[in-house]
N, C-alpha and C. Protein backbone atom coordinates (compact mmCIF):
# COMPACT_ATOMS: atom_id res chain seq x y z
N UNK A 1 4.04 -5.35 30.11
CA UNK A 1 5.02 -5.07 29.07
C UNK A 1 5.16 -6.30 28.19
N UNK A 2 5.31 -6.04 27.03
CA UNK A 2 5.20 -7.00 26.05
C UNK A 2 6.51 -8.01 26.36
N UNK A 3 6.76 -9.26 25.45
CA UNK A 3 8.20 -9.88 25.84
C UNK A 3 8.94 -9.45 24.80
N UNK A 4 9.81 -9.13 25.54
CA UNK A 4 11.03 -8.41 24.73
C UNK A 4 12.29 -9.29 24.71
N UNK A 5 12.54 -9.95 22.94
CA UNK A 5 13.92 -10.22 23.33
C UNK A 5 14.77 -9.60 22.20
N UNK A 6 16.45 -10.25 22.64
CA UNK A 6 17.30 -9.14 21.90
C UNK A 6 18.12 -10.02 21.08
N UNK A 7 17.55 -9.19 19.76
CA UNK A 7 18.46 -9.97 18.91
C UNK A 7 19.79 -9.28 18.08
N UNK A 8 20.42 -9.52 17.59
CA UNK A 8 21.40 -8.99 16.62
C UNK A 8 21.43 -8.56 15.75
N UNK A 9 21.62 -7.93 14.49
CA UNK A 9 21.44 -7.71 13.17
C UNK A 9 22.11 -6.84 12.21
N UNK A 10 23.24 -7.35 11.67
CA UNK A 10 24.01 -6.65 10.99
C UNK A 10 23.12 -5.58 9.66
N UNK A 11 23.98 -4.44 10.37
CA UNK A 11 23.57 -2.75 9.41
C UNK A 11 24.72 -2.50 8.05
N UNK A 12 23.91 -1.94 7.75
CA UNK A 12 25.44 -0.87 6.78
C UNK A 12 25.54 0.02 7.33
N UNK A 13 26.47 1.19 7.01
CA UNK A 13 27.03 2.22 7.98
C UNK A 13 26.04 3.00 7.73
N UNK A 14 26.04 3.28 6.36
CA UNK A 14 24.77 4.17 6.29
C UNK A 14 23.42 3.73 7.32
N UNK A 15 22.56 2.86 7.32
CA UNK A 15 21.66 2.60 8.59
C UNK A 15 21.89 2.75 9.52
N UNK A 16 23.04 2.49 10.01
CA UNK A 16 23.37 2.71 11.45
C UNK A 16 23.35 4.66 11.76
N UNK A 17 23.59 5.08 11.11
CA UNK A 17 24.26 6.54 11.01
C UNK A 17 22.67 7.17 10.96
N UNK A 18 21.56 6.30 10.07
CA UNK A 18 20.10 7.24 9.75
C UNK A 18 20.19 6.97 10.94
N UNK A 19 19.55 5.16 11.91
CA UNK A 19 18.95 5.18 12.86
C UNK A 19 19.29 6.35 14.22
N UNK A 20 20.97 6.71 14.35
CA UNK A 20 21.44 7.36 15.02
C UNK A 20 21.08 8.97 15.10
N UNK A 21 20.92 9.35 13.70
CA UNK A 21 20.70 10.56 13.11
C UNK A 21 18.77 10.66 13.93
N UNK A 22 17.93 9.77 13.77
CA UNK A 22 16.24 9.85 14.03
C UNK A 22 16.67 9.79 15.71
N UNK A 23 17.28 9.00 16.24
CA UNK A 23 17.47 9.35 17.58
C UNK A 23 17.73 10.60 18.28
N UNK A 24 19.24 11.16 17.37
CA UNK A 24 19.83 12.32 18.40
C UNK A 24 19.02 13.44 17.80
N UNK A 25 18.20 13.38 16.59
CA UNK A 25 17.09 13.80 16.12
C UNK A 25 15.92 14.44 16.63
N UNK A 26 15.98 13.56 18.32
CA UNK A 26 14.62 12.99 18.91
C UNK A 26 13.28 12.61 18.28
N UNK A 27 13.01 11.90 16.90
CA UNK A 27 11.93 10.91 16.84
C UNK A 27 11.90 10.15 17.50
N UNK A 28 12.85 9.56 18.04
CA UNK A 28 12.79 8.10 18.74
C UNK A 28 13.72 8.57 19.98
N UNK A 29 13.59 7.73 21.16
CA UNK A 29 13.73 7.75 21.91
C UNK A 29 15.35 6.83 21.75
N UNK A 30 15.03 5.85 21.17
CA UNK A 30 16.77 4.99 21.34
C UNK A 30 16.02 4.25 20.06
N UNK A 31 17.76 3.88 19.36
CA UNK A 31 17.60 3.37 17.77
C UNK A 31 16.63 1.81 17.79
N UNK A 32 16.43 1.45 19.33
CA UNK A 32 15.00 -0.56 19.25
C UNK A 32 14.24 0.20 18.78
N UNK A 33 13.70 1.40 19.30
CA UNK A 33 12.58 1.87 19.60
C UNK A 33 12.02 2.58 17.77
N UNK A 34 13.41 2.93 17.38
CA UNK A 34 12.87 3.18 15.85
C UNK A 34 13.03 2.01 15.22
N UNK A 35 14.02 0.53 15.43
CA UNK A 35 13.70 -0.38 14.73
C UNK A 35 12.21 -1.61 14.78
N UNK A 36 12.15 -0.97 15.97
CA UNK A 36 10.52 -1.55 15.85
C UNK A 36 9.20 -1.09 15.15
N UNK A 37 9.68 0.27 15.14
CA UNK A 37 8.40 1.24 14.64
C UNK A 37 8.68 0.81 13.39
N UNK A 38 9.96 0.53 12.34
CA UNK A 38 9.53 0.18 11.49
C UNK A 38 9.34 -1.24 10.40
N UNK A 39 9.96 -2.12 11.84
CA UNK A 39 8.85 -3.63 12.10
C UNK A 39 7.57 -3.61 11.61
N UNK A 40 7.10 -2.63 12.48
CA UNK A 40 5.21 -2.55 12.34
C UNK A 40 5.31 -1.54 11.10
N UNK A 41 5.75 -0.82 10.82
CA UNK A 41 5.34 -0.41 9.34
C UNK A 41 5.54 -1.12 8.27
N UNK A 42 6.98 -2.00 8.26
CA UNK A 42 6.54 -3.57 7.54
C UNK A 42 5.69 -4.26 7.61
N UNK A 43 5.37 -4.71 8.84
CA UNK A 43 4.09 -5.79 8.97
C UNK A 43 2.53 -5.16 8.12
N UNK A 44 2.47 -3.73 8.66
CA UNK A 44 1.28 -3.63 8.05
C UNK A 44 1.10 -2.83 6.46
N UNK A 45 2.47 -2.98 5.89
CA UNK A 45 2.60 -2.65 4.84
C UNK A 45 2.49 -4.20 3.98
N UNK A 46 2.96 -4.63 4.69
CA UNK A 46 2.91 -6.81 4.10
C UNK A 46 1.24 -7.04 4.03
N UNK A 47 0.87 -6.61 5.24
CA UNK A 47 -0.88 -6.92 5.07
C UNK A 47 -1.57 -5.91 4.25
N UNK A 48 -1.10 -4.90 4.22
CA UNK A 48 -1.89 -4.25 2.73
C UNK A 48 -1.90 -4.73 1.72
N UNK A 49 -0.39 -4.92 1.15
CA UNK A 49 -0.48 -5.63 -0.10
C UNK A 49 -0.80 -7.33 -0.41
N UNK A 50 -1.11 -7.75 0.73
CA UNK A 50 -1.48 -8.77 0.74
C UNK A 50 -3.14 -8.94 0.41
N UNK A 51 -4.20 -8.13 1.00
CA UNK A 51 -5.06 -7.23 1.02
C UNK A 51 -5.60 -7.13 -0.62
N UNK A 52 -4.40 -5.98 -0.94
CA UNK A 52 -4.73 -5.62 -2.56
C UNK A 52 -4.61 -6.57 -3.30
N UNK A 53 -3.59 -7.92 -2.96
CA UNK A 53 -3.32 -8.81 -4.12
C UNK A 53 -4.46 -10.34 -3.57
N UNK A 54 -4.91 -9.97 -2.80
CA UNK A 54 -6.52 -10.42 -2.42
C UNK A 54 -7.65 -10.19 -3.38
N UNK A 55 -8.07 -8.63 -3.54
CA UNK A 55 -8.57 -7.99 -4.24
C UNK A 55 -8.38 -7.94 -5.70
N UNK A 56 -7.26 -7.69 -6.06
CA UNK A 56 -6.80 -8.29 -7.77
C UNK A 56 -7.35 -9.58 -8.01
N UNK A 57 -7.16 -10.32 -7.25
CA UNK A 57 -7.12 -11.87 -7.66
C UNK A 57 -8.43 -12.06 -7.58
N UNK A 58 -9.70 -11.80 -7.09
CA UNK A 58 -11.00 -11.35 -7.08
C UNK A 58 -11.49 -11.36 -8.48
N UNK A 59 -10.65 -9.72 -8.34
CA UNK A 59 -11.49 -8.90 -9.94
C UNK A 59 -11.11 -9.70 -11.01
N UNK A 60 -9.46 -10.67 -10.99
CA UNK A 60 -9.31 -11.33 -11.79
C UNK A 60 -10.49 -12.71 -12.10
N UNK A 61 -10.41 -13.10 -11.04
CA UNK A 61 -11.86 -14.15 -11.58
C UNK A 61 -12.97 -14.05 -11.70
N UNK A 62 -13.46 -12.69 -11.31
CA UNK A 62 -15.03 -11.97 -11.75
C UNK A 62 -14.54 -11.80 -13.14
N UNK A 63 -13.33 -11.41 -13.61
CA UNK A 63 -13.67 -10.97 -14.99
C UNK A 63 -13.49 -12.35 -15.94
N UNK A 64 -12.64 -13.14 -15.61
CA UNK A 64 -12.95 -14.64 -16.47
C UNK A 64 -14.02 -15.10 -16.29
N UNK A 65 -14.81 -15.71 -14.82
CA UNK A 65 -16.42 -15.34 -15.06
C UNK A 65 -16.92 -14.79 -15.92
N UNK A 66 -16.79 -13.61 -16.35
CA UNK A 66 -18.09 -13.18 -17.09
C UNK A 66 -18.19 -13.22 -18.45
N UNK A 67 -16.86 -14.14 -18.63
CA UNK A 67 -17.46 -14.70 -20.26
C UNK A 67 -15.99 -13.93 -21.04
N UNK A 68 -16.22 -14.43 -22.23
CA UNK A 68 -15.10 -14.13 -23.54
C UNK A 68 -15.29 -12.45 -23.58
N UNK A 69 -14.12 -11.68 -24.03
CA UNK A 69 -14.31 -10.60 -24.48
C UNK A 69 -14.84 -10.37 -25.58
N UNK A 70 -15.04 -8.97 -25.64
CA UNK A 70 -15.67 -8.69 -27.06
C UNK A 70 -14.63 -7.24 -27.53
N UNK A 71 -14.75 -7.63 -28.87
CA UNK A 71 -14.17 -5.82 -29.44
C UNK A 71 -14.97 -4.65 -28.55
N UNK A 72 -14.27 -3.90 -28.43
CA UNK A 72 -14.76 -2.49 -27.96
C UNK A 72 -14.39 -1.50 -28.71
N UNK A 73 -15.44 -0.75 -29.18
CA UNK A 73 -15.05 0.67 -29.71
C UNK A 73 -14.49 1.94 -28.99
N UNK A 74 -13.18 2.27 -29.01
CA UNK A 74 -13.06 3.16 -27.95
C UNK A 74 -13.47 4.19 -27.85
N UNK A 75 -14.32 4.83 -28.98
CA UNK A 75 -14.73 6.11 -29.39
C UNK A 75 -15.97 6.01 -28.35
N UNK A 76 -16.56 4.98 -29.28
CA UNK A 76 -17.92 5.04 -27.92
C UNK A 76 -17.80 4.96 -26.54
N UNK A 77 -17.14 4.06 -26.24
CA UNK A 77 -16.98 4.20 -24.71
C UNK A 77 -16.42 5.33 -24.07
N UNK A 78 -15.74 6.05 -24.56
CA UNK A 78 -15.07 7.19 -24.12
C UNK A 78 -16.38 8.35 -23.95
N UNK A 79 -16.88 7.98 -24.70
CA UNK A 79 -18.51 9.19 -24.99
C UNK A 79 -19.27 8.69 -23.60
N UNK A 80 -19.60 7.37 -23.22
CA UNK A 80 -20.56 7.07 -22.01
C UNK A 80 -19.45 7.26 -20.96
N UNK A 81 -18.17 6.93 -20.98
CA UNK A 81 -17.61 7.67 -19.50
C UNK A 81 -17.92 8.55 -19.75
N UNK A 82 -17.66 10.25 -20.27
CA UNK A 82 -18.15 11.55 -20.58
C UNK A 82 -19.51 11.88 -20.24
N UNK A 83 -20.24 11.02 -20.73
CA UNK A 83 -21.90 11.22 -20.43
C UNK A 83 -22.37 10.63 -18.93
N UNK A 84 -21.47 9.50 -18.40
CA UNK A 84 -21.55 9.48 -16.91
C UNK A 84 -20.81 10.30 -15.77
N UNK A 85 -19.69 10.79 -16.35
CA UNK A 85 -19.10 12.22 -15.64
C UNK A 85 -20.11 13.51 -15.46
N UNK A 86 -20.69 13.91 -16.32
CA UNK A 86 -21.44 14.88 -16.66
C UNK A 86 -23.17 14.59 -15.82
N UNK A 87 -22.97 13.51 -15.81
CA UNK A 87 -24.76 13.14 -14.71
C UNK A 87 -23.37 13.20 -13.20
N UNK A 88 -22.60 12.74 -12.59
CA UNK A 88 -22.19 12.97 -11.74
C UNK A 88 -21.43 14.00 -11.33
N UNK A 89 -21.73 14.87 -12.30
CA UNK A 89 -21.56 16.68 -11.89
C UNK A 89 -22.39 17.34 -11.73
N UNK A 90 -23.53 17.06 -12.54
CA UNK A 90 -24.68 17.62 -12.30
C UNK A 90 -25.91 17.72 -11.01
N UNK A 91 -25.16 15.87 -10.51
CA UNK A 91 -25.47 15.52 -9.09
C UNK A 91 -24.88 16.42 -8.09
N UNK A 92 -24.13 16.60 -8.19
CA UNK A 92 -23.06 17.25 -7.00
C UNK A 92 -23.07 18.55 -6.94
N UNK A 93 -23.52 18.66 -8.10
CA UNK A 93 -23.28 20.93 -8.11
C UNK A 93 -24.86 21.41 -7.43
């Protein structure tokens, strides 16, 4: 069994009343047992976006890498997404 210790932590009434409500509910077995579950849905909600803002910060310096912008015509580009949609329908059907 993992180490378990016990700490304190002031609620608002409203929290106290959900956690009570998911208990007599039966999701949870007793209100640790739902404040842990959503411990770990913090934690691995912290490492996702930690994750994605990994990934941003990436694409952000691949794209200063690759040099100064240029004007873009949006007409045209809108035509080669269209014309690359249309080869990846044609793939698939």
């Amino acid at each position: 069994m993992p180490d378990i210790h016990k700490v304190s932590v002031a609620l608002t009434g409203e929290q106290v009343e959900f956690l009570r409500t998911v208990v007599k509910g039966g999701e949870y077995a007793t209100t640790s047992e739902a404040v842990r579950e959503a411990l770990r849905d913090w934690r691995w909600k912290k490492e996702v976006r930690g994750e994605e803002l990994r990934q941003l910060r990436e694409s952000w310096h691949e794209g200063k890498a690759s040099g100064r912008a240029v004007p873009v015509e949006m007409s045209k580009l809108r035509e080669k997404a269209r014309a690359r949609s249309k080869k990846s329908a044609a793939r698939t059907a």
